[in-house]
Protein backbone atom coordinates (compact mmCIF):
# COMPACT_ATOMS: atom_id res chain seq x y z
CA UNK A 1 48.49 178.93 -124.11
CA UNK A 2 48.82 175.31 -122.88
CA UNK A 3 45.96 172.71 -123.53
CA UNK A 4 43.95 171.14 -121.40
CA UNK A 5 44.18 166.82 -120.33
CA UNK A 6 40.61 167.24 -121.11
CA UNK A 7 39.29 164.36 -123.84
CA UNK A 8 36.34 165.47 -126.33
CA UNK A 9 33.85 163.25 -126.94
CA UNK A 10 32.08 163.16 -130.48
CA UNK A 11 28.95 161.58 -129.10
CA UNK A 12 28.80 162.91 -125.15
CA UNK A 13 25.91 164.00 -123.45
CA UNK A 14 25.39 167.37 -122.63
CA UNK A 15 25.65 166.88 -118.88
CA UNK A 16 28.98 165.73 -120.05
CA UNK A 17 29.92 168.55 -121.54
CA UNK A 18 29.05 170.50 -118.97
CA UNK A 19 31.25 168.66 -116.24
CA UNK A 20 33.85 169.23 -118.77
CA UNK A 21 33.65 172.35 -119.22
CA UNK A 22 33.12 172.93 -115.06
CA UNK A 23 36.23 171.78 -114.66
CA UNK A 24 38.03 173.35 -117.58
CA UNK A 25 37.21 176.64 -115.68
CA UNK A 26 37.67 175.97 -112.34
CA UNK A 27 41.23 175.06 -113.92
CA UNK A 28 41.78 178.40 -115.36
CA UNK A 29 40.64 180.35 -112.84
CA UNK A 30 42.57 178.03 -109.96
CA UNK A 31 45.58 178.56 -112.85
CA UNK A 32 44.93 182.55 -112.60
CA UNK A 33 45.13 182.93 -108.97
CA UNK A 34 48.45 180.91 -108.48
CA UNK A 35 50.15 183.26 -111.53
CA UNK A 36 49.29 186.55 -110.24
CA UNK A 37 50.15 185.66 -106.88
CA UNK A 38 52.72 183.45 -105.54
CA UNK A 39 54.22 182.47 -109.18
CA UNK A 40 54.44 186.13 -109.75
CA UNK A 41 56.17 186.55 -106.73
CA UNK A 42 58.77 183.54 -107.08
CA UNK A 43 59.68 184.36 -110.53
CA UNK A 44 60.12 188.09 -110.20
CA UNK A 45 64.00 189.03 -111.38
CA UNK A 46 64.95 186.06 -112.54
CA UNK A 47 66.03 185.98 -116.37
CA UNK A 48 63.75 184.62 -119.07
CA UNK A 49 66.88 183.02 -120.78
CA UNK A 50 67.56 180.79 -117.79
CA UNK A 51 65.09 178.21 -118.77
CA UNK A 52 66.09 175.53 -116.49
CA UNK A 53 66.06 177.77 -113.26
CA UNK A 54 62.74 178.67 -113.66
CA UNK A 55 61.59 174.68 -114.43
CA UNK A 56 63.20 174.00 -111.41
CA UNK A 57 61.35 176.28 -109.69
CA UNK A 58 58.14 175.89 -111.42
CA UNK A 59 58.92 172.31 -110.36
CA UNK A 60 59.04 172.61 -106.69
CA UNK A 61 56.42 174.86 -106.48
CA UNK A 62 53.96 172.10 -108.24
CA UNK A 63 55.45 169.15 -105.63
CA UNK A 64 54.42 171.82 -103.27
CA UNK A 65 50.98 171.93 -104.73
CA UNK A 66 50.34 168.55 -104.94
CA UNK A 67 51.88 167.80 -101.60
CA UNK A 68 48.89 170.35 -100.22
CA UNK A 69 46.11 168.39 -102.06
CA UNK A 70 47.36 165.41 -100.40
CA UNK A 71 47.07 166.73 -97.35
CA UNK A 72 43.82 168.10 -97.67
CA UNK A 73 42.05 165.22 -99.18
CA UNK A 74 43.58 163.54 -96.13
CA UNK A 75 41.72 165.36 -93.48
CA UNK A 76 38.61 165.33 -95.54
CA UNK A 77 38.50 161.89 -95.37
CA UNK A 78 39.27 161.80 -91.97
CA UNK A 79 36.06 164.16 -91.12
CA UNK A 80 34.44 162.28 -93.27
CA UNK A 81 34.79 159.01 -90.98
CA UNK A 82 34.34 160.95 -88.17
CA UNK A 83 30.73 162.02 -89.45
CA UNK A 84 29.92 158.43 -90.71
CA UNK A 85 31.03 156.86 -86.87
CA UNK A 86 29.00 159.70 -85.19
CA UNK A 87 25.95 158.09 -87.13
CA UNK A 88 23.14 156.07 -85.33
CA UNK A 89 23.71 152.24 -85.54
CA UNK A 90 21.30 150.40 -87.95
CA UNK A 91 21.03 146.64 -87.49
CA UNK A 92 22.11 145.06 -90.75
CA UNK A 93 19.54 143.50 -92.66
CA UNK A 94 19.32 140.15 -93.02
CA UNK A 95 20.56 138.09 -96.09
CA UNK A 96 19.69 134.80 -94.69
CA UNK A 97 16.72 132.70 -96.38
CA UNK A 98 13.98 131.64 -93.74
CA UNK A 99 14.78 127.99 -94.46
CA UNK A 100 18.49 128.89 -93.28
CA UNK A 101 20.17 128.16 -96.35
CA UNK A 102 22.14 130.83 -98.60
CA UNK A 103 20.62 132.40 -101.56
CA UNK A 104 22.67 130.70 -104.75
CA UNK A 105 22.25 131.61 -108.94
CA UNK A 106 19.76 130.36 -110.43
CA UNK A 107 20.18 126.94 -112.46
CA UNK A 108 20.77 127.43 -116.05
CA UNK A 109 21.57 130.93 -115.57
CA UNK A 110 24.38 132.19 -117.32
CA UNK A 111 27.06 134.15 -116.03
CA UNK A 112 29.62 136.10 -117.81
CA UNK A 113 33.05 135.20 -117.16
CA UNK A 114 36.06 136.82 -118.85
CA UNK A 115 37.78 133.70 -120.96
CA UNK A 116 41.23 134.79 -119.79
CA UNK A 117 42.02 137.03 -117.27
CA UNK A 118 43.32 140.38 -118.11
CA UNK A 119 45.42 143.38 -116.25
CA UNK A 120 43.27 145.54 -114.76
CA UNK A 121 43.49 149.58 -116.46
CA UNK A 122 45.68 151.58 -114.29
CA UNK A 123 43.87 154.12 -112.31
CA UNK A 124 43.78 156.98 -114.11
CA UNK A 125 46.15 159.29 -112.55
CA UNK A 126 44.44 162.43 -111.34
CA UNK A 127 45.16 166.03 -112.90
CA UNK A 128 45.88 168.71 -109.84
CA UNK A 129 43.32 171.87 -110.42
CA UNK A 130 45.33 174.54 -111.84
CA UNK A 131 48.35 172.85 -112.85
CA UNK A 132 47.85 174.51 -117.11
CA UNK A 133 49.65 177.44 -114.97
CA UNK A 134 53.01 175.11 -114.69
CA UNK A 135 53.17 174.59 -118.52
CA UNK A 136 51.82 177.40 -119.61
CA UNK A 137 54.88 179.78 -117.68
CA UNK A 138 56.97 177.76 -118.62
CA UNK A 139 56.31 178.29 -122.35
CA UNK A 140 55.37 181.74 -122.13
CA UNK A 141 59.39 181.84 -120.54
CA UNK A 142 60.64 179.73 -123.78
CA UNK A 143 59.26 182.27 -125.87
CA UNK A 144 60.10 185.56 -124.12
CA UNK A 145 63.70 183.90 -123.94
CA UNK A 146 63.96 183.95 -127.77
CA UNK A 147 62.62 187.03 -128.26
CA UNK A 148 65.45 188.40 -126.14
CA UNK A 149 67.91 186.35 -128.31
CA UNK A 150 66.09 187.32 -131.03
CA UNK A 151 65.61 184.38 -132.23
CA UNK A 152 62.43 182.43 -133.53
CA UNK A 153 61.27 179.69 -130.82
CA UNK A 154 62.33 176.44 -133.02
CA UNK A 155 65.89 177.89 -132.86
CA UNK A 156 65.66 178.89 -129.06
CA UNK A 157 64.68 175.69 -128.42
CA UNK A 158 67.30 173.78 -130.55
CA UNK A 159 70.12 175.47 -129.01
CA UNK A 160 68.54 174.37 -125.72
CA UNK A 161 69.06 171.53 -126.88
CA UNK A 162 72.38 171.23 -128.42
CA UNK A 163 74.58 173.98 -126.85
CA UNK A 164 74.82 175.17 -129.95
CA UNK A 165 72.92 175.43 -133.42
CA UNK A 166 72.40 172.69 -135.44
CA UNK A 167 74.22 173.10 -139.26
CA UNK A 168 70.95 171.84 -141.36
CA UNK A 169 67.26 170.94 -139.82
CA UNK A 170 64.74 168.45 -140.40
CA UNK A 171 60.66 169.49 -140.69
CA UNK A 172 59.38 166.39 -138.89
CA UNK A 173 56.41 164.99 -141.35
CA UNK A 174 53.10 165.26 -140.94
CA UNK A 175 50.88 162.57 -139.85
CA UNK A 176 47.71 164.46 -141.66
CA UNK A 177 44.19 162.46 -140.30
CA UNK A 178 41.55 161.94 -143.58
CA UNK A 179 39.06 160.17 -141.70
CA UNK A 180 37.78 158.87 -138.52
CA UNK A 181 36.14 155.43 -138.17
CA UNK A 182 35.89 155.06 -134.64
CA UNK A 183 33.43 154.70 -131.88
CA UNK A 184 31.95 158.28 -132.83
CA UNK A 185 31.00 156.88 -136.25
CA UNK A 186 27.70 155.65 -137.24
CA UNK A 187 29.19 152.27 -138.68
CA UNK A 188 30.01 148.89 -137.04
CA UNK A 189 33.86 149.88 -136.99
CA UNK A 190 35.13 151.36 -133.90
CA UNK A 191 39.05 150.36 -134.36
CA UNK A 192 40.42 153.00 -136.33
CA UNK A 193 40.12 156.28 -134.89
CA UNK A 194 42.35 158.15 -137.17
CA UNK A 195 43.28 156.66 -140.31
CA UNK A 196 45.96 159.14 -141.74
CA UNK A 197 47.96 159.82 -144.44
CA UNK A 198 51.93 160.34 -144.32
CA UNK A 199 53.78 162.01 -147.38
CA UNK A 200 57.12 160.46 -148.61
CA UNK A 201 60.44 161.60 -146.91
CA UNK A 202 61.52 163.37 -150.57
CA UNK A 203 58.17 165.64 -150.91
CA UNK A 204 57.92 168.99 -148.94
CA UNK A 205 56.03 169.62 -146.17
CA UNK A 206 54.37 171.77 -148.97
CA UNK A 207 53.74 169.34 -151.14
CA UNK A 208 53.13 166.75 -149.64
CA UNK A 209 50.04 168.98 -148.41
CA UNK A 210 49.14 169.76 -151.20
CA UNK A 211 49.25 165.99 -152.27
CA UNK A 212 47.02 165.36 -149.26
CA UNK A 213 44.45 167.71 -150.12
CA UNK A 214 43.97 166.60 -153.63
CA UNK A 215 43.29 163.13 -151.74
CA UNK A 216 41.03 164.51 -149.32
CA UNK A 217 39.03 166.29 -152.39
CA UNK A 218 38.55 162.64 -153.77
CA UNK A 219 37.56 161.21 -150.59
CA UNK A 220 34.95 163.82 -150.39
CA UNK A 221 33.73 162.64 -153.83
CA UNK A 222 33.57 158.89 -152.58
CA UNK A 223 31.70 159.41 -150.08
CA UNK A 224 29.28 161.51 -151.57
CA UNK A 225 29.47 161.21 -155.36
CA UNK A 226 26.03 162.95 -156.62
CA UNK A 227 26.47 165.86 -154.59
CA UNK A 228 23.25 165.32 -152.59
CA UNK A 229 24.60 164.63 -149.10
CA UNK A 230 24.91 166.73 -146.17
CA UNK A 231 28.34 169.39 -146.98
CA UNK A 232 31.30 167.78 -146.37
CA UNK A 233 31.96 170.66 -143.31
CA UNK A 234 29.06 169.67 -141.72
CA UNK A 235 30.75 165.57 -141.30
CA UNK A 236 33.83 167.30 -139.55
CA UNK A 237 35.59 165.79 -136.35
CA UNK A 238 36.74 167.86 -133.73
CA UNK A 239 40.26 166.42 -134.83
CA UNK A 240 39.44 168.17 -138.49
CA UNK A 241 38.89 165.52 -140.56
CA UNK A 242 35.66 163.50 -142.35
CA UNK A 243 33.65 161.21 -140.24
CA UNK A 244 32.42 158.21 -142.17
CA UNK A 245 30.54 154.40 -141.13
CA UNK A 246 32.50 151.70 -142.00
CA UNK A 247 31.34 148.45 -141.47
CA UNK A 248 34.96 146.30 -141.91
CA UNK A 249 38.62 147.12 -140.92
CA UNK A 250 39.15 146.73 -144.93
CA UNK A 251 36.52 149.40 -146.05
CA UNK A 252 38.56 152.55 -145.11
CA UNK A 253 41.87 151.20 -146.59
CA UNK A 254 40.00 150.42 -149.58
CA UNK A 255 38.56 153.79 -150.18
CA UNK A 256 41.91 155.14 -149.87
CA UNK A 257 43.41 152.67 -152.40
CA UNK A 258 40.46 154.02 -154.81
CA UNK A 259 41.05 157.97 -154.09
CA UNK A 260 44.50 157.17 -155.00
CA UNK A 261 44.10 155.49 -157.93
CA UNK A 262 41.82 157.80 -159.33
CA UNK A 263 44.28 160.50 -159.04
CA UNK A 264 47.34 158.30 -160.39
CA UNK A 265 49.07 157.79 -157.19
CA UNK A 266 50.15 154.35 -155.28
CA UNK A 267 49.62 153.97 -151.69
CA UNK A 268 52.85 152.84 -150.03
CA UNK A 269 55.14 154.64 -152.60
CA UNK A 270 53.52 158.05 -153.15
CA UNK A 271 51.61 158.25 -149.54
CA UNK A 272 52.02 155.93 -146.55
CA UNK A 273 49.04 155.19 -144.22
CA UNK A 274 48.99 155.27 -140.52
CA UNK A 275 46.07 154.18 -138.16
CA UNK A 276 45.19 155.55 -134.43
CA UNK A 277 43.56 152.32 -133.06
CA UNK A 278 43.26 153.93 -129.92
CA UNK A 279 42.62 150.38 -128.37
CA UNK A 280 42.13 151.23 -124.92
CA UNK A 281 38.80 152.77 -125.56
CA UNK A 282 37.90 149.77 -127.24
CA UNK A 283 38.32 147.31 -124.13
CA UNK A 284 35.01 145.37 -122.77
CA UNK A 285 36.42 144.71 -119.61
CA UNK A 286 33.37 142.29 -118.41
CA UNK A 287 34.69 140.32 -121.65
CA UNK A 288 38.41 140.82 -121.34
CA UNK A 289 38.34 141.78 -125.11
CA UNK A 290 38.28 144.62 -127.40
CA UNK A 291 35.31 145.18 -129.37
CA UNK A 292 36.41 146.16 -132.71
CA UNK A 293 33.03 146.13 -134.49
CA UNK A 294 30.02 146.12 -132.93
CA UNK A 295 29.53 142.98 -131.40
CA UNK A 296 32.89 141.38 -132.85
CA UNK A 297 34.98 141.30 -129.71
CA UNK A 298 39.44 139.61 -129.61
CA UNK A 299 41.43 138.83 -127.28
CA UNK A 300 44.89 140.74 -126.73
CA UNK A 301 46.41 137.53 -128.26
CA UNK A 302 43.95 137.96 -131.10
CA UNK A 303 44.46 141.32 -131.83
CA UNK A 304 48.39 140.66 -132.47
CA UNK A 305 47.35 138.14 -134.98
CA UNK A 306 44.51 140.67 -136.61
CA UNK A 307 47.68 143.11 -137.29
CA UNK A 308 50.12 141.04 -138.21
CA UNK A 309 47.31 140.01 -141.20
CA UNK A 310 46.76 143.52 -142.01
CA UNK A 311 49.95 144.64 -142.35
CA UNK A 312 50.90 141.81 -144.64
CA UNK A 313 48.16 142.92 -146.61
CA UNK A 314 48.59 146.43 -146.47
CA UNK A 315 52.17 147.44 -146.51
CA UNK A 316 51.72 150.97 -147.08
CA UNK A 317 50.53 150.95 -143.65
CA UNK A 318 53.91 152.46 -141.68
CA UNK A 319 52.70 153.32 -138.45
CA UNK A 320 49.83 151.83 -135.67
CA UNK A 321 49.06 154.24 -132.95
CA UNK A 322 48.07 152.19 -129.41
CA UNK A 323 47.47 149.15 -130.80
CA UNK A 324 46.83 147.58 -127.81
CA UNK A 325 46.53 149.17 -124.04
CA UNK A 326 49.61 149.36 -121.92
CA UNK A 327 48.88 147.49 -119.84
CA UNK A 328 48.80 144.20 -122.25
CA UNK A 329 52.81 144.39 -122.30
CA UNK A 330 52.91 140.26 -123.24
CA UNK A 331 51.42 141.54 -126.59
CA UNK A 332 53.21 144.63 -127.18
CA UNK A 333 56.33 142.38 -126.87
CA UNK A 334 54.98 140.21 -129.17
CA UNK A 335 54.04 142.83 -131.96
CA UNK A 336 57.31 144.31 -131.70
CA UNK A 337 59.06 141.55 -132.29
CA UNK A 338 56.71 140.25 -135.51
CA UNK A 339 55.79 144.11 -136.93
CA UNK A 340 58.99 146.31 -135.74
CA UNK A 341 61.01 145.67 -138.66
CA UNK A 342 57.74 146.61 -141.09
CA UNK A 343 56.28 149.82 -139.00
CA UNK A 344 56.46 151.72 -136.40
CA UNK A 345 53.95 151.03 -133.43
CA UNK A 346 53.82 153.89 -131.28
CA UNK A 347 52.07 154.64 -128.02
CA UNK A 348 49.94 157.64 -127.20
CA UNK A 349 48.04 156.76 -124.19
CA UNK A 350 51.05 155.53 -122.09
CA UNK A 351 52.69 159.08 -122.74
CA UNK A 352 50.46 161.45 -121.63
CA UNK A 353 52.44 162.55 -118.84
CA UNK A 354 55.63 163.58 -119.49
CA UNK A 355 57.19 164.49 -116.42
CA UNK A 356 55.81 161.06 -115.12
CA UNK A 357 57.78 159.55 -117.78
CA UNK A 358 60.90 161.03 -116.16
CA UNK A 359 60.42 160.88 -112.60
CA UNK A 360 59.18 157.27 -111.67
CA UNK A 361 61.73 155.07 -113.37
CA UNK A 362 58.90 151.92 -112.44
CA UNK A 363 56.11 153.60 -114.63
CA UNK A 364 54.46 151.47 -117.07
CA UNK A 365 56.04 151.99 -120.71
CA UNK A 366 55.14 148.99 -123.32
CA UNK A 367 58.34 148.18 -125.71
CA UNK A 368 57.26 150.24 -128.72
CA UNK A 369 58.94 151.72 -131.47
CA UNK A 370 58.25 155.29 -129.94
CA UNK A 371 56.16 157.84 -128.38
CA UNK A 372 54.01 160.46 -128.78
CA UNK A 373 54.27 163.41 -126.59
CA UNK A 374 51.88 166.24 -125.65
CA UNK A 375 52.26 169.45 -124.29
CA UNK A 376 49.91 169.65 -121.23
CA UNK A 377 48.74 170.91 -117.93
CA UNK A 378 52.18 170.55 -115.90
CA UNK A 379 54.61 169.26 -118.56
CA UNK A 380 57.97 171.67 -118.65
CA UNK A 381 59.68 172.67 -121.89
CA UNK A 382 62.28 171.20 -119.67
CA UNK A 383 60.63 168.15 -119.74
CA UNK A 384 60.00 168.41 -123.55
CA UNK A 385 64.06 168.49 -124.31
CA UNK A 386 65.71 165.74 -121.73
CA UNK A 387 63.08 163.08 -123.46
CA UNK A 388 63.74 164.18 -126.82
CA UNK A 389 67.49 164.35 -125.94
CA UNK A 390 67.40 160.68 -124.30
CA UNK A 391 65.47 159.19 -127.21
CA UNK A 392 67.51 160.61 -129.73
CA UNK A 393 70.47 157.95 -131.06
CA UNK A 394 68.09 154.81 -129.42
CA UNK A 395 66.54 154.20 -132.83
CA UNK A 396 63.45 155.43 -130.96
CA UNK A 397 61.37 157.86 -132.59
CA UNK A 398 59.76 161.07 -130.53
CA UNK A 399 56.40 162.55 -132.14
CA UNK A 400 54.57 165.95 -131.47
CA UNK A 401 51.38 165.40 -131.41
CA UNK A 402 48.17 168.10 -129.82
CA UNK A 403 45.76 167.68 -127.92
CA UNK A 404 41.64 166.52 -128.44
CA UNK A 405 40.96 170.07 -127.50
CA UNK A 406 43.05 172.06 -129.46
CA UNK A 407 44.12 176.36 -129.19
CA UNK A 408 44.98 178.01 -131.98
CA UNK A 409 48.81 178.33 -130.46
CA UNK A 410 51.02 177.41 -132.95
CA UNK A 411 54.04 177.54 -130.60
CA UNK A 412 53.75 173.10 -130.50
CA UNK A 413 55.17 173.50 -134.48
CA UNK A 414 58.06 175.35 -133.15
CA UNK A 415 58.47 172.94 -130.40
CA UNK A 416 58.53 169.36 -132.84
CA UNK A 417 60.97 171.60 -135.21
CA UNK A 418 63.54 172.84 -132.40
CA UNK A 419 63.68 169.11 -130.45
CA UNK A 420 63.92 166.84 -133.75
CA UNK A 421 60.81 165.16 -133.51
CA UNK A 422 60.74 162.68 -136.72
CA UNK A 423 56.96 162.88 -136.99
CA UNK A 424 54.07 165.69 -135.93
CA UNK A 425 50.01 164.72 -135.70
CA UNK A 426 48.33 167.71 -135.89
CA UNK A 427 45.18 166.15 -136.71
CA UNK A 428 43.11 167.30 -140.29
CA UNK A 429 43.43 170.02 -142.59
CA UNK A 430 40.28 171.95 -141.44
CA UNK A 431 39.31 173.73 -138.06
CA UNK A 432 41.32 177.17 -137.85
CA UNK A 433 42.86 175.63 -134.49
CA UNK A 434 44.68 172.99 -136.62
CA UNK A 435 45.12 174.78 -139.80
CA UNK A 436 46.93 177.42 -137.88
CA UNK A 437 49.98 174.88 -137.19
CA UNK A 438 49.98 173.36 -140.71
CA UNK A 439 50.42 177.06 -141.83
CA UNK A 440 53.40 177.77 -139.20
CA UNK A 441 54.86 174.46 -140.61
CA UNK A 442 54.96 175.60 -144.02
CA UNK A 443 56.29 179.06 -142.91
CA UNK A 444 59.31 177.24 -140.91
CA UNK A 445 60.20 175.68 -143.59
CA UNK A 446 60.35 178.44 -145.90
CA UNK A 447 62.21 180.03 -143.63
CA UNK A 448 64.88 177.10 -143.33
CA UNK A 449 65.59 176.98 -146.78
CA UNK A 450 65.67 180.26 -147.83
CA UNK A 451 68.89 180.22 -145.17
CA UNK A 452 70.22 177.03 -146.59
CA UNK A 453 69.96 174.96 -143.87
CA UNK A 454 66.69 172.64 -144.57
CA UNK A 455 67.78 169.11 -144.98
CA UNK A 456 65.90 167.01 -147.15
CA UNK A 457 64.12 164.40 -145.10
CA UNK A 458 65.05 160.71 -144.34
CA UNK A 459 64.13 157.67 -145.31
CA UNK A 460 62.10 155.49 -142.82
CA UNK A 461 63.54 152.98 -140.72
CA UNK A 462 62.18 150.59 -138.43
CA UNK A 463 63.43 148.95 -135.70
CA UNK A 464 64.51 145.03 -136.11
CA UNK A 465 63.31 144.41 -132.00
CA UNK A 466 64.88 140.69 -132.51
CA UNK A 467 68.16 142.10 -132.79
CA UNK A 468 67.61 145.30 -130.16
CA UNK A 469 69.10 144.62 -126.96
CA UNK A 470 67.36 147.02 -124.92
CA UNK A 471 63.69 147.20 -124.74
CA UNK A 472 61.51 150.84 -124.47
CA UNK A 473 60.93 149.56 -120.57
CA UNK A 474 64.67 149.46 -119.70
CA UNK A 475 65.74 152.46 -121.60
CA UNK A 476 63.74 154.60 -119.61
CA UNK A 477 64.84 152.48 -116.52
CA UNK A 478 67.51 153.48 -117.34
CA UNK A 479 66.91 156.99 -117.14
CA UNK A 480 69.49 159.17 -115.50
CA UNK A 481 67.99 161.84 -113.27
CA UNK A 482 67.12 165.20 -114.16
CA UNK A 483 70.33 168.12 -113.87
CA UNK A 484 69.77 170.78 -111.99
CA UNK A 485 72.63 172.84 -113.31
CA UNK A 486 72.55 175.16 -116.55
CA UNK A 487 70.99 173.77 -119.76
CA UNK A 488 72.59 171.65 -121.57
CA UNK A 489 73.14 168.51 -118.88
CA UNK A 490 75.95 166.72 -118.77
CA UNK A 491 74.83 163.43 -120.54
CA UNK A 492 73.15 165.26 -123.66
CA UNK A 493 74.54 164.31 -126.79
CA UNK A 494 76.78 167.08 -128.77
CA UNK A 495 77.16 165.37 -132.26
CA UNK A 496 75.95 168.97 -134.14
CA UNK A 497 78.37 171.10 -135.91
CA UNK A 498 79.72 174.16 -133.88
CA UNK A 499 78.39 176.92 -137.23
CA UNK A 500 75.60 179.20 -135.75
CA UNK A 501 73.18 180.29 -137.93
CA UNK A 502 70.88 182.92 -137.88
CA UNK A 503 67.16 183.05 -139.64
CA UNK A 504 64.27 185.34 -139.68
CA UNK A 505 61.78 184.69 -138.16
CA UNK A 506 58.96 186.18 -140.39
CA UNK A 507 58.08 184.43 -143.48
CA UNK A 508 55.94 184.72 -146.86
CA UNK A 509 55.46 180.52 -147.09
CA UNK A 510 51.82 179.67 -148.92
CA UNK A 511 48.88 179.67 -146.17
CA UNK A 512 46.32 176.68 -146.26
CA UNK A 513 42.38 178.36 -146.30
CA UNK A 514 39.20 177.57 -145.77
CA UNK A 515 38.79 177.47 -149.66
CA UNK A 516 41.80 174.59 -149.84
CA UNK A 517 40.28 173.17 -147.18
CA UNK A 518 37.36 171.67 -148.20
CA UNK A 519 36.35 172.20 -151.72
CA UNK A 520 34.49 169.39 -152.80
């Protein structure tokens, strides 16, 4: 399974939906005819283990793909203009006043005129029909590779990696969402999609959990104290976490300051915070601002300031997910250089496509203290390993993180484990599609340390950007390009110990349920 680019919408129509869903399937079914045919064909005898032959391949064959769109867009537009030129001419009609004179605005009319102009969103780069098929082999390979090595996934993947096995492993923490404030809330606050809690570096993965849902059982109280309101299942996001109003960037932080307290815990030493702004649905591009309440609209300049403010006052805040847009680099600059050393500010939005990321050394990266990366449509485990591998050792942090519509795969666990990644977002701790991963998480871990080689987790640290020489933008600038030879390539870095280990891959680790969920 491989997900979808699709977004999901809290509040979208159903003609929306439909389209959506149109699309999904024409997808899957374009997906289905290219596997049992051609890829069928193309990858017949060559070995499963041989992960970067069959990227390569898979590779070519989705230039090859593309290249054919091209081409057949092209002469559709060209038929297109042939039809329109075959048309009858129409004499234009006429804009001129009888007097002569041209028609002007109205005085005392007011026109609305962006204070400062802004850079224009990139075009959103179109998604080839079919292309799930490219990343969904190429998983479906990973796995039947390990299973020949017997071997679970994570470790498949790590050796990948490495060349060889890694002496002690790291469960990336969770970035576990409690609430969602945004745009799909009934308050004025649309800034803070995700507001989500991060357990310290010496918990767990299991208990910090379980930390997590004893605050998620007092935010239920909060927000409902006499029991009377609608069950607390019923005010579930599609991410799997509480929807709530909130009518001031404050109000959230301040109800998690108060389910904290009332359980004898300190935000900032016991739990971090970490907010999804997800800014660039937030931009009123007639304005040239973001609209971060209703009807409370600041500039890119503005919103620097607004962070810098709320971080002062809310240190336990470690992390801001897109902050700003990409395309408002000035800013991101600027953020880095005043936040960097306090928290990590990450972009989502200008990572959604990985192989882009690799290819086109002039794509649009903003200097940020990391990335998150999703598995989707053509993306290559490939793919998935050289950025991990050229992130590691640049004090830049790679994240795991799924997709708005979620399967219940778990495999995207085993992924973030194998490659290192210091954080995963699987979203809430409800909706079997995301509860599914938090349970594979606690199971890996289990497994790690009953083989004595789980390494306790490390403490944060954020990246001084005064005193780093190269920015996010030239790093990747910088990238070399892809091998084609045997995994690993030559420029990977092999500072792992040579022991080989070897762990089980089945597990008894505690499951999360619909009981633990929820339970008001």
């Amino acid at each position: 399974m491989v997900s979808s680019h699709s977004e999901i919408l809290e509040n979208a129509s159903p003609e929306a939906i439909d389209a959506d869903e149109k699309e999904i399937n024409d997808s899957i079914n374009r997906a289905l005819e290219w596997v049992n045919g051609s890829l069928n064909e193309m990858l017949r005898d060559l070995k499963p283990t041989d992960q970067c032959k069959v990227d390569e391949l898979l590779g070519e064959y989705f230039a090859k793909k593309v290249e054919e769109e091209k081409e057949r867009m092209e002469i559709e537009r060209e038929e297109q203009k042939e039809a329109i030129s075959a048309l009858p001419c129409v004499p234009a009609v006429s804009t001129v006043t009888p007097t002569g004179k041209k028609k002007g605005p109205k005085l005392g009319k007011k026109t609305s005129v962006a204070e400062k102009p802004i850079p224009p969103a990139e075009p959103i780069e179109p998604v080839l029909c079919g292309s799930i098929a490219i990343g969904g082999l190429s998983l479906a390979v990973a796995k039947t590779g390990a299973s020949i090595n017997k071997t679970p996934l994570y470790l498949h993947l790590a050796l990948m990696k490495h060349q060889d096995l890694p002496n002690k492993f790291i469960v990336p923490l969770p970035m576990v969402t409690l609430l969602s404030c945004g745009k799909s809330s009934s308050g004025k606050l649309n800034l803070m999609k995700e507001v989500m809690l991060i357990p310290p570096t010496e918990l767990t993965v299991k208990q910090g959990i379980e930390r997590l849902l004893d605050i998620q059982k007092q935010m239920v109280r909060l927000l409902d104290p006499v029991g009377k309101g609608p069950p607390a299942l019923k005010r579930i996001s599609h991410l799997g976490c509480l929807i709530t109003g909130c009518d001031s960037l404050e109000q959230p932080l301040i109800l998690m300051q108060t389910a904290c307290k009332n359980l004898g815990l300190e935000l900032g030493i016991d739990v971090h915070l970490a907010i999804n702004c997800a800014a660039h649905e937030l931009m009123d591009y007639t304005k040239g601002k973001y609209e971060i309440l209703t009807g409370t609209y600041k500039s890119p300049d503005e919103m620097v300031d607004m962070y810098v403010d709320l971080i002062n006052k809310y240190p336990s805040i470690i992390a801001l997910v897109d902050p700003l847009r990409k395309e408002d680099g000035q800013q991101w600059s600027s953020m880095c250089d005043t936040l960097g050393s306090k928290c990590y500010l990450i972009a989502e939005d200008a990572s959604k496509n990985i192989s882009k990321l690799l290819e086109d050394q002039n794509i649009n990266i903003p200097k940020c203290s990391g990335l998150i990366i999703k598995y989707t449509n053509q993306t290559k485990i490939s793919d998935l390993t050289e950025l991990t591998r050229l992130l590691d050792g640049q004090r830049h942090i790679a994240i795991l993180g799924t997709s708005a519509g979620e399967s219940s795969d778990d495999s995207l666990v085993d992924l973030a484990v194998g490659l290192g990644a210091r954080f995963i977002k699987l979203g809430g701790l409800s909706r079997g599609e995301r509860v599914t991963k938090y349970n594979r998480l606690l199971a890996i871990e289990e497994e790690l340390a009953k083989n004595g080689i789980l390494c306790s987790g490390e403490n944060h640290e954020f990246v001084d950007f005064a005193e780093e020489a190269q920015t996010v933008e030239e790093l990747f600038n910088a990238f070399p390009p892809i091998e084609q030879g045997p995994w690993p390539s030559q420029h990977s870095q092999s500072v792992l110990a040579q022991d080989q280990h070897s762990v089980s891959s089945h597990s008894s680790a505690p499951h999360l349920n619909e009981a633990s969920k929820m339970d008001p």
